[in-house]
PDB file of N, CA and C in Angstrom:
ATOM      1  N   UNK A   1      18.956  -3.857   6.817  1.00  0.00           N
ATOM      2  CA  UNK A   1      18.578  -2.713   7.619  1.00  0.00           C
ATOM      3  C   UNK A   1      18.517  -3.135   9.081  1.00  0.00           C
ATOM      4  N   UNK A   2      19.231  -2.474  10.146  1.00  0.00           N
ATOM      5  CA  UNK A   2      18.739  -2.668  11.640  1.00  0.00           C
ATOM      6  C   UNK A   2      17.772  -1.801  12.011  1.00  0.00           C
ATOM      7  N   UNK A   3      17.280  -2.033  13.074  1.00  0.00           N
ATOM      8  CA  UNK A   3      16.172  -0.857  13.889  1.00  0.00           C
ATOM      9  C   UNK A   3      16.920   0.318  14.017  1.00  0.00           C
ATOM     10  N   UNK A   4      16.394   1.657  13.584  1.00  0.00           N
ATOM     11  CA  UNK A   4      16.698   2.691  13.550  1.00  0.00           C
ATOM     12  C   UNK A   4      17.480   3.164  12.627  1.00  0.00           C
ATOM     13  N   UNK A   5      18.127   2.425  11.442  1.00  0.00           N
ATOM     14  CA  UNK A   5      18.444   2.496  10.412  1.00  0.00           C
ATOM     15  C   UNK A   5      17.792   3.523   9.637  1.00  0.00           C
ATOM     16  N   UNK A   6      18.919   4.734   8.883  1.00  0.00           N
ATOM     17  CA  UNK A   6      18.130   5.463   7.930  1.00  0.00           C
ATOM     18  C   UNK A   6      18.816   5.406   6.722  1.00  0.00           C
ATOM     19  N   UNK A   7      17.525   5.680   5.555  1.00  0.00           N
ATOM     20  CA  UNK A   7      18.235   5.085   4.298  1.00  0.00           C
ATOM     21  C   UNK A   7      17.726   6.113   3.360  1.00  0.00           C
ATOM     22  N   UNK A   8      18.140   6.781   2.034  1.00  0.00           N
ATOM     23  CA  UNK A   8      17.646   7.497   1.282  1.00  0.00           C
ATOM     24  C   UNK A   8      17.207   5.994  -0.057  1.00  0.00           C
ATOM     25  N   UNK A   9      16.213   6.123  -0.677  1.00  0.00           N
ATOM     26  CA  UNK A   9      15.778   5.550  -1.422  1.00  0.00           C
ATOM     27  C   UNK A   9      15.437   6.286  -2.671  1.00  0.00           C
ATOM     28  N   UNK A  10      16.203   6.011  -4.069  1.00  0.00           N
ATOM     29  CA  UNK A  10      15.795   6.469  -4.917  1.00  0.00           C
ATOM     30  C   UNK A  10      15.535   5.247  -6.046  1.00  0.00           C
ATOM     31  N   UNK A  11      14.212   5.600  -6.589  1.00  0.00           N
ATOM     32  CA  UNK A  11      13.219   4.936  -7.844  1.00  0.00           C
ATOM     33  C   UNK A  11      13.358   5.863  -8.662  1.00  0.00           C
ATOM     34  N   UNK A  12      13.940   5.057  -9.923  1.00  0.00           N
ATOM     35  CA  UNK A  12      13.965   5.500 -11.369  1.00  0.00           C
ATOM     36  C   UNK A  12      12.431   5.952 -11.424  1.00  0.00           C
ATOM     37  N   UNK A  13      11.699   6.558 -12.736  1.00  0.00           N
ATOM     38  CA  UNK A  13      10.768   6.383 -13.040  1.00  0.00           C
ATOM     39  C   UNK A  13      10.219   5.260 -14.287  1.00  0.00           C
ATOM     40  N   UNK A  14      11.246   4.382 -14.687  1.00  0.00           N
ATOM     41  CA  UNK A  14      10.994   3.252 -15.596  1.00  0.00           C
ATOM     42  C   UNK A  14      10.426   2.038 -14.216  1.00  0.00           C
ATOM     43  N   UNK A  15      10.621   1.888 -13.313  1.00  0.00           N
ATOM     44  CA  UNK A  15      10.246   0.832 -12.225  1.00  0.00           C
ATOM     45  C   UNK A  15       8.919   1.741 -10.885  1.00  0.00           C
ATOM     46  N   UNK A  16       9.119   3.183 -11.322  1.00  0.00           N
ATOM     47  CA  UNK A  16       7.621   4.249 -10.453  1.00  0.00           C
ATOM     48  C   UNK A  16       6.679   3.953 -11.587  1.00  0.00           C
ATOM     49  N   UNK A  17       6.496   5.704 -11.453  1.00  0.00           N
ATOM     50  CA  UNK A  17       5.174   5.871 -12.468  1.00  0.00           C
ATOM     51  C   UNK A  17       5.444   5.720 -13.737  1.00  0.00           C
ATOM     52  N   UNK A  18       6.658   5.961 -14.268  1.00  0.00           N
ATOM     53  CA  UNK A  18       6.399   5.848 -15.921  1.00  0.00           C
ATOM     54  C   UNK A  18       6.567   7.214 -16.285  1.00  0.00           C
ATOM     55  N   UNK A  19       6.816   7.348 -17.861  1.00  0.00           N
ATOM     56  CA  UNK A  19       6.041   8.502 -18.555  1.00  0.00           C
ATOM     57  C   UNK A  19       4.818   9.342 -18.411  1.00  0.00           C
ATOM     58  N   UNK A  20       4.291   9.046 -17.977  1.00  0.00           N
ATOM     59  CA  UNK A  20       3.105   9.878 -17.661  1.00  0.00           C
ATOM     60  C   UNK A  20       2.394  10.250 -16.503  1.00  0.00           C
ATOM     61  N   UNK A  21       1.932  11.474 -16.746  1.00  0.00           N
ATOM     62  CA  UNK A  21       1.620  12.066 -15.637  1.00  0.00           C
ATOM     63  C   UNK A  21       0.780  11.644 -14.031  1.00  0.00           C
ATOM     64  N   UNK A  22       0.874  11.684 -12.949  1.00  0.00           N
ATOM     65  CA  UNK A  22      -0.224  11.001 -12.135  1.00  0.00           C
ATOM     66  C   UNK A  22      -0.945  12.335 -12.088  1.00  0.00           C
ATOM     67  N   UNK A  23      -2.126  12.226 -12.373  1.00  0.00           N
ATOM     68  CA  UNK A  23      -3.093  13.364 -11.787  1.00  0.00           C
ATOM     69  C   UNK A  23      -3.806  13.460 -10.205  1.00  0.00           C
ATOM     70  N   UNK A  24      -3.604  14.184  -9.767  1.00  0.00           N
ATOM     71  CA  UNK A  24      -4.137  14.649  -8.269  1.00  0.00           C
ATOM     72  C   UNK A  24      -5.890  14.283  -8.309  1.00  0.00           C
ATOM     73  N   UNK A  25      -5.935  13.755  -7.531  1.00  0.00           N
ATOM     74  CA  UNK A  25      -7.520  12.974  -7.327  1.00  0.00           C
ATOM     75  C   UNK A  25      -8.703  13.946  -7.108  1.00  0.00           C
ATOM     76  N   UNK A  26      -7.967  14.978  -6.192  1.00  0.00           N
ATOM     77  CA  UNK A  26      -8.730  16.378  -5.499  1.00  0.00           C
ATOM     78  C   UNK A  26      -8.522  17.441  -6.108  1.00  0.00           C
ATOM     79  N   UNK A  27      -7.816  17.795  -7.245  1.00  0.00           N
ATOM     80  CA  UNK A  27      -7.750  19.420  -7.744  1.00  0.00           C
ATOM     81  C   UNK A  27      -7.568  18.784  -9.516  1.00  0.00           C
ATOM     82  N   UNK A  28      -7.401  17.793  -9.772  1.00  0.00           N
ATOM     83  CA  UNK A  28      -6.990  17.241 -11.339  1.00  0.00           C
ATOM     84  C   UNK A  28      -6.189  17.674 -11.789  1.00  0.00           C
ATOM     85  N   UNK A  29      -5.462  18.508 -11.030  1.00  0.00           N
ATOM     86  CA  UNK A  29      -3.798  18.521 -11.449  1.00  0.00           C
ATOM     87  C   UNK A  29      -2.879  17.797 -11.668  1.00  0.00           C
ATOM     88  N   UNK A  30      -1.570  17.732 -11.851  1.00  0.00           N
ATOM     89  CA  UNK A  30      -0.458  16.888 -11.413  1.00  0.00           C
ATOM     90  C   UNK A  30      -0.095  16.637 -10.575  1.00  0.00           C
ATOM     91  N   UNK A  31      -0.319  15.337  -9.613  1.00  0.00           N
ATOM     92  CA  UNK A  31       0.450  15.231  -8.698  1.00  0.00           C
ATOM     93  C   UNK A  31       1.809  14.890  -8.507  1.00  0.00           C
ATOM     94  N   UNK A  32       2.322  13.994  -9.884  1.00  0.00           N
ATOM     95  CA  UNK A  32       3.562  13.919  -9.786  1.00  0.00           C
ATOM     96  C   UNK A  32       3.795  13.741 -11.685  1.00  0.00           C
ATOM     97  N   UNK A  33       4.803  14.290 -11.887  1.00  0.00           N
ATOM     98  CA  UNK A  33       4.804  14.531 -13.175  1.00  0.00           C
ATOM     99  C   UNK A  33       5.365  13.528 -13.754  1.00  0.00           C
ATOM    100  N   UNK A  34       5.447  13.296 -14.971  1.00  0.00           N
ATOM    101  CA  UNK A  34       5.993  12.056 -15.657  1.00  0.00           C
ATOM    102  C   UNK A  34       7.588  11.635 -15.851  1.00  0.00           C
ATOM    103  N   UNK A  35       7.886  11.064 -15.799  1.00  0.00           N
ATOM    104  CA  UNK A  35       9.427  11.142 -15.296  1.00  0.00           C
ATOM    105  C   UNK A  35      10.404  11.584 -14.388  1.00  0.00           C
ATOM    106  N   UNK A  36       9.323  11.496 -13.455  1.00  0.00           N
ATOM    107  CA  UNK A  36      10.145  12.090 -12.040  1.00  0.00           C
ATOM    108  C   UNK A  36      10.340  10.588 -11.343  1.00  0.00           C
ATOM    109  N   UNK A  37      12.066  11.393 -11.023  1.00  0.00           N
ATOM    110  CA  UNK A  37      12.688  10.253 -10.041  1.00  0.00           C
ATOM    111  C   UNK A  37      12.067  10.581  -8.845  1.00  0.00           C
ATOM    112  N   UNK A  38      11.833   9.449  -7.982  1.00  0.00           N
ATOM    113  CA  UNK A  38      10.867   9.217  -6.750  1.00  0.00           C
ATOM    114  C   UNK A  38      12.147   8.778  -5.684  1.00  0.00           C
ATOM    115  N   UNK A  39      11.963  10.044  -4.766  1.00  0.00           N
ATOM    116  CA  UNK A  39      13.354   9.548  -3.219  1.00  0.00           C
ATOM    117  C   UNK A  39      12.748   9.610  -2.585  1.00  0.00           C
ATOM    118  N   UNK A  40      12.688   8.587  -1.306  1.00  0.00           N
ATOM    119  CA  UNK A  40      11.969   8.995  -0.378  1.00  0.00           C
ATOM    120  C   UNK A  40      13.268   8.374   0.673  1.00  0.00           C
ATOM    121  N   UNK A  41      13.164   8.788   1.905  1.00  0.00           N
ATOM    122  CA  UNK A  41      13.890   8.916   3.239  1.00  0.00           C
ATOM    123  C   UNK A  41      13.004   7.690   4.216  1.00  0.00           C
ATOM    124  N   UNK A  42      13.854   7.252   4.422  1.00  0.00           N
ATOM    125  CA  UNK A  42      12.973   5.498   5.630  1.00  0.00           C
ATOM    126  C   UNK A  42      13.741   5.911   6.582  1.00  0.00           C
ATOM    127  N   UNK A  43      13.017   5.364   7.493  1.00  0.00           N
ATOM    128  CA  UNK A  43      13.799   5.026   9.105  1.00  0.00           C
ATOM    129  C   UNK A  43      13.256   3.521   9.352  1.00  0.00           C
ATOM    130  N   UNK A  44      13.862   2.775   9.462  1.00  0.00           N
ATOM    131  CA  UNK A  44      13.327   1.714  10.029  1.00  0.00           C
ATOM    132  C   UNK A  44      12.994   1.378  11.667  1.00  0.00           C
ATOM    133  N   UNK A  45      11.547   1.781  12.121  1.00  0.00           N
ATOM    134  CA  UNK A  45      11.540   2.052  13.737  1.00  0.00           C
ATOM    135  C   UNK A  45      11.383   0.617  14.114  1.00  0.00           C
ATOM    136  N   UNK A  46      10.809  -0.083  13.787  1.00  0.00           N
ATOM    137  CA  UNK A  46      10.681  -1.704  13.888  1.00  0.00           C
ATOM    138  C   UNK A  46      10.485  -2.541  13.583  1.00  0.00           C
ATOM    139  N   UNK A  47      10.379  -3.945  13.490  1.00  0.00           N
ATOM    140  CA  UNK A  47      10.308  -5.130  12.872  1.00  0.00           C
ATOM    141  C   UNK A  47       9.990  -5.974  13.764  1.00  0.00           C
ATOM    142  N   UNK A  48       9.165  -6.897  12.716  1.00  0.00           N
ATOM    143  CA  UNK A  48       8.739  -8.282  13.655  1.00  0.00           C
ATOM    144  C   UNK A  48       9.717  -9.300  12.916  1.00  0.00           C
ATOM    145  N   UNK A  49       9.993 -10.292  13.518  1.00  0.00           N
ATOM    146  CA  UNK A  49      10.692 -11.457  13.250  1.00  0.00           C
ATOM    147  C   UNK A  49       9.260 -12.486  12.142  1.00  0.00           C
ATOM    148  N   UNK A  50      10.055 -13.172  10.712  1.00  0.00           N
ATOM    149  CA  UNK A  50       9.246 -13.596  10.075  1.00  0.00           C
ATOM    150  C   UNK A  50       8.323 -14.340  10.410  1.00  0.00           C
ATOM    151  N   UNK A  51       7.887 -15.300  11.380  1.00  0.00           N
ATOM    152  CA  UNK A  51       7.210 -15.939  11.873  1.00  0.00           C
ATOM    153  C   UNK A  51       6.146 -15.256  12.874  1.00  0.00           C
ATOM    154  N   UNK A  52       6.235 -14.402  13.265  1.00  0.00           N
ATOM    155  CA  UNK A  52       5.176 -13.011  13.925  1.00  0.00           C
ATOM    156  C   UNK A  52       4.346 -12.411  12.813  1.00  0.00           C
ATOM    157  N   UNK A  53       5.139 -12.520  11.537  1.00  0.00           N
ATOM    158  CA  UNK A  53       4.427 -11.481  10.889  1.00  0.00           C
ATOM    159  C   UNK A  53       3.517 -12.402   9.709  1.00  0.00           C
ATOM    160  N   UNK A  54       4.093 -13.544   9.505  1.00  0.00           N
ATOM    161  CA  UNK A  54       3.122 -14.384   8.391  1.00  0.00           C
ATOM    162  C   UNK A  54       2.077 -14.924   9.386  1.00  0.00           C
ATOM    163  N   UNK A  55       1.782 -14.938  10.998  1.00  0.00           N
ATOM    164  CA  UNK A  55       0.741 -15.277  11.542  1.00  0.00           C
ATOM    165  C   UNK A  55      -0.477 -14.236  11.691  1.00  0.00           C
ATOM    166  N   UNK A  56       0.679 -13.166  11.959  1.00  0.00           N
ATOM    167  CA  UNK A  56      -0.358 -11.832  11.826  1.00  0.00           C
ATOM    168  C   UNK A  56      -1.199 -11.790  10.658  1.00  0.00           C
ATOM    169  N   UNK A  57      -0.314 -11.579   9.166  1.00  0.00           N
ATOM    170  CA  UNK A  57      -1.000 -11.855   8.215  1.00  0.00           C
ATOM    171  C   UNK A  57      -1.876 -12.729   7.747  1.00  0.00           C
ATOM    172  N   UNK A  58      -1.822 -13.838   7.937  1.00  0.00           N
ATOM    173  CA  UNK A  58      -2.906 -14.926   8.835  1.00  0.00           C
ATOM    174  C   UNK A  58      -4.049 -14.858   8.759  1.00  0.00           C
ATOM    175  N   UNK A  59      -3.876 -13.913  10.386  1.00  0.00           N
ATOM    176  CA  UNK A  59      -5.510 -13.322  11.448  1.00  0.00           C
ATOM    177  C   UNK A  59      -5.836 -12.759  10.411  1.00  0.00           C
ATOM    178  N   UNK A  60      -5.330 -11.756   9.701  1.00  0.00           N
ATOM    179  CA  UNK A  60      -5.595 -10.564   8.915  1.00  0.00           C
ATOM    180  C   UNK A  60      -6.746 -10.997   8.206  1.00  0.00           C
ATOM    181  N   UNK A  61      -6.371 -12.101   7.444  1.00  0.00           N
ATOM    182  CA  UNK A  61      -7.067 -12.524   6.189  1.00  0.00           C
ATOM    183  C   UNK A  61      -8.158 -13.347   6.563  1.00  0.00           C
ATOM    184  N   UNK A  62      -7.938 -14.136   7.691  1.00  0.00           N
ATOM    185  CA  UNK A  62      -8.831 -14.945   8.219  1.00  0.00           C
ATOM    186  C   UNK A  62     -10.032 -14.059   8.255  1.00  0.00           C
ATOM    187  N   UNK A  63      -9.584 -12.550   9.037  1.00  0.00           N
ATOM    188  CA  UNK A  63     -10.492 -11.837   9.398  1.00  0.00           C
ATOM    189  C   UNK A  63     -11.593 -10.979   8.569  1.00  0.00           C
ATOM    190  N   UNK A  64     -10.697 -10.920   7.190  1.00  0.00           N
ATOM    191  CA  UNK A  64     -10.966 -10.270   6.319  1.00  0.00           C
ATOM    192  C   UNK A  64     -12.143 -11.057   5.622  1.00  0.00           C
ATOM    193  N   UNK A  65     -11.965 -12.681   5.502  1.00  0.00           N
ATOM    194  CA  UNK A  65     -12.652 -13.592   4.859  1.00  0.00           C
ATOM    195  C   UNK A  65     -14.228 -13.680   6.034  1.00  0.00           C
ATOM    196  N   UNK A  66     -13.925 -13.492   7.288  1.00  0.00           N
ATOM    197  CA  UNK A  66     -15.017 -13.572   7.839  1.00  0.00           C
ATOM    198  C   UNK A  66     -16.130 -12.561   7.550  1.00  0.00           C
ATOM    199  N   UNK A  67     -15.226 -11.459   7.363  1.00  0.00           N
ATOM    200  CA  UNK A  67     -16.138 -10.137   7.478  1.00  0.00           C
ATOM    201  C   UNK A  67     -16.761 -10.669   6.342  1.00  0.00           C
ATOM    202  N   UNK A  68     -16.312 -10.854   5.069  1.00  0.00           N
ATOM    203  CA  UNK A  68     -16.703 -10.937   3.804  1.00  0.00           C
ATOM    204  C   UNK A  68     -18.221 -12.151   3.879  1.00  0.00           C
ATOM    205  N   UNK A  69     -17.938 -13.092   3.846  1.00  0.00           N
ATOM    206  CA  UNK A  69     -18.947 -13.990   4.464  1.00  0.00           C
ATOM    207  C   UNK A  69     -20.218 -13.549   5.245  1.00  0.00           C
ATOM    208  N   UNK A  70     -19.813 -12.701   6.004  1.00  0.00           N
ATOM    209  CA  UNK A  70     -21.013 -11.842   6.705  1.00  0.00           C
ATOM    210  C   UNK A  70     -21.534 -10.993   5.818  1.00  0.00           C
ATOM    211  N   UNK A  71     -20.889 -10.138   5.312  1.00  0.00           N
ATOM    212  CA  UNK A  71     -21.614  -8.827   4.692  1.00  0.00           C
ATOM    213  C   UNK A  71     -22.434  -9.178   3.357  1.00  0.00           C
ATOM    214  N   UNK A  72     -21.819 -11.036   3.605  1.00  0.00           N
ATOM    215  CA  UNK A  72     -22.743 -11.577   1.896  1.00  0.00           C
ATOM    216  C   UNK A  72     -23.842 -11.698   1.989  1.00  0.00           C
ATOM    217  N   UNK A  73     -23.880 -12.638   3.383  1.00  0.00           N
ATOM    218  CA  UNK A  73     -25.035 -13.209   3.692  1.00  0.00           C
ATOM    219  C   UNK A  73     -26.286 -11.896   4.777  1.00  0.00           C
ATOM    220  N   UNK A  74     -27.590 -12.529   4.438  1.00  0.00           N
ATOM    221  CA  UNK A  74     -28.277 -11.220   4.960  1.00  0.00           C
ATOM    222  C   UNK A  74     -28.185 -10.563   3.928  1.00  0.00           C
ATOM    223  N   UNK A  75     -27.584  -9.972   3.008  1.00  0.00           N
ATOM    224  CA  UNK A  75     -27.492  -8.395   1.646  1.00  0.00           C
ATOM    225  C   UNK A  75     -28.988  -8.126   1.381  1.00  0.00           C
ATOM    226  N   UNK A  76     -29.648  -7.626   1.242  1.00  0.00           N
ATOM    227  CA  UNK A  76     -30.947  -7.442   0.389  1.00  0.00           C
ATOM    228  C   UNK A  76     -30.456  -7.589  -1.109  1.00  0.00           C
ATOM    229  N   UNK A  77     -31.694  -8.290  -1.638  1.00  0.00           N
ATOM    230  CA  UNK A  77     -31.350  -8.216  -3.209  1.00  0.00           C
ATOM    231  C   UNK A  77     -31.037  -7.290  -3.731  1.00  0.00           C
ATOM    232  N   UNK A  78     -30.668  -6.858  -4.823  1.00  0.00           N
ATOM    233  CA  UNK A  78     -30.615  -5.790  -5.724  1.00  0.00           C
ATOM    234  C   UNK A  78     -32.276  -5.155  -6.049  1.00  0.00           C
ATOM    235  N   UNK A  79     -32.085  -3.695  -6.300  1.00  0.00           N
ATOM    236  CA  UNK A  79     -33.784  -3.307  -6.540  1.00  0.00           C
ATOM    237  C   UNK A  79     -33.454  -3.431  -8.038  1.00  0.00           C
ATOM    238  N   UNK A  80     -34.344  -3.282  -8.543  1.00  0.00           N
ATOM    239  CA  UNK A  80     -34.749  -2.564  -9.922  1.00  0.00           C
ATOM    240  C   UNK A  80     -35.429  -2.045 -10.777  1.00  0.00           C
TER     241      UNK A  80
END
């Protein structure tokens, strides 16, 4: 793909959802029914070069692990 590249994308439903139904989270309907082929339309607006993006991902986690560490420490016990 280059930048600005558009692509139609179609997913079987043996590699999507499957046989069975997804139900809608907010009305418990169907949101997508069982054996539906899944297309969706991309544009590719940009990209980082691989070495931008496994550092980013990185910070990410670094950051993620800090938060985590914090929100452990300090917790109040559990009541009961």
């Amino acid at each position: 793909m280059q930048k600005g590249g558009k692509y139609k994308i179609w997913i079987p439903s043996e590699i999507g959802y499957g046989p069975n139904d997804v139900p809608d989270q907010k009305t418990g309907g169907v949101a997508i029914p069982g054996g539906s082929l899944l297309i969706f339309d991309v544009e590719l607006q940009d990209f980082l070069p691989r070495d931008q993006f496994e550092a980013a991902m990185k910070q990410q986690q670094e950051q993620m692990q800090k938060a985590a560490e914090v929100g452990g420490q300090g917790a109040p016990p559990p009541q009961n």
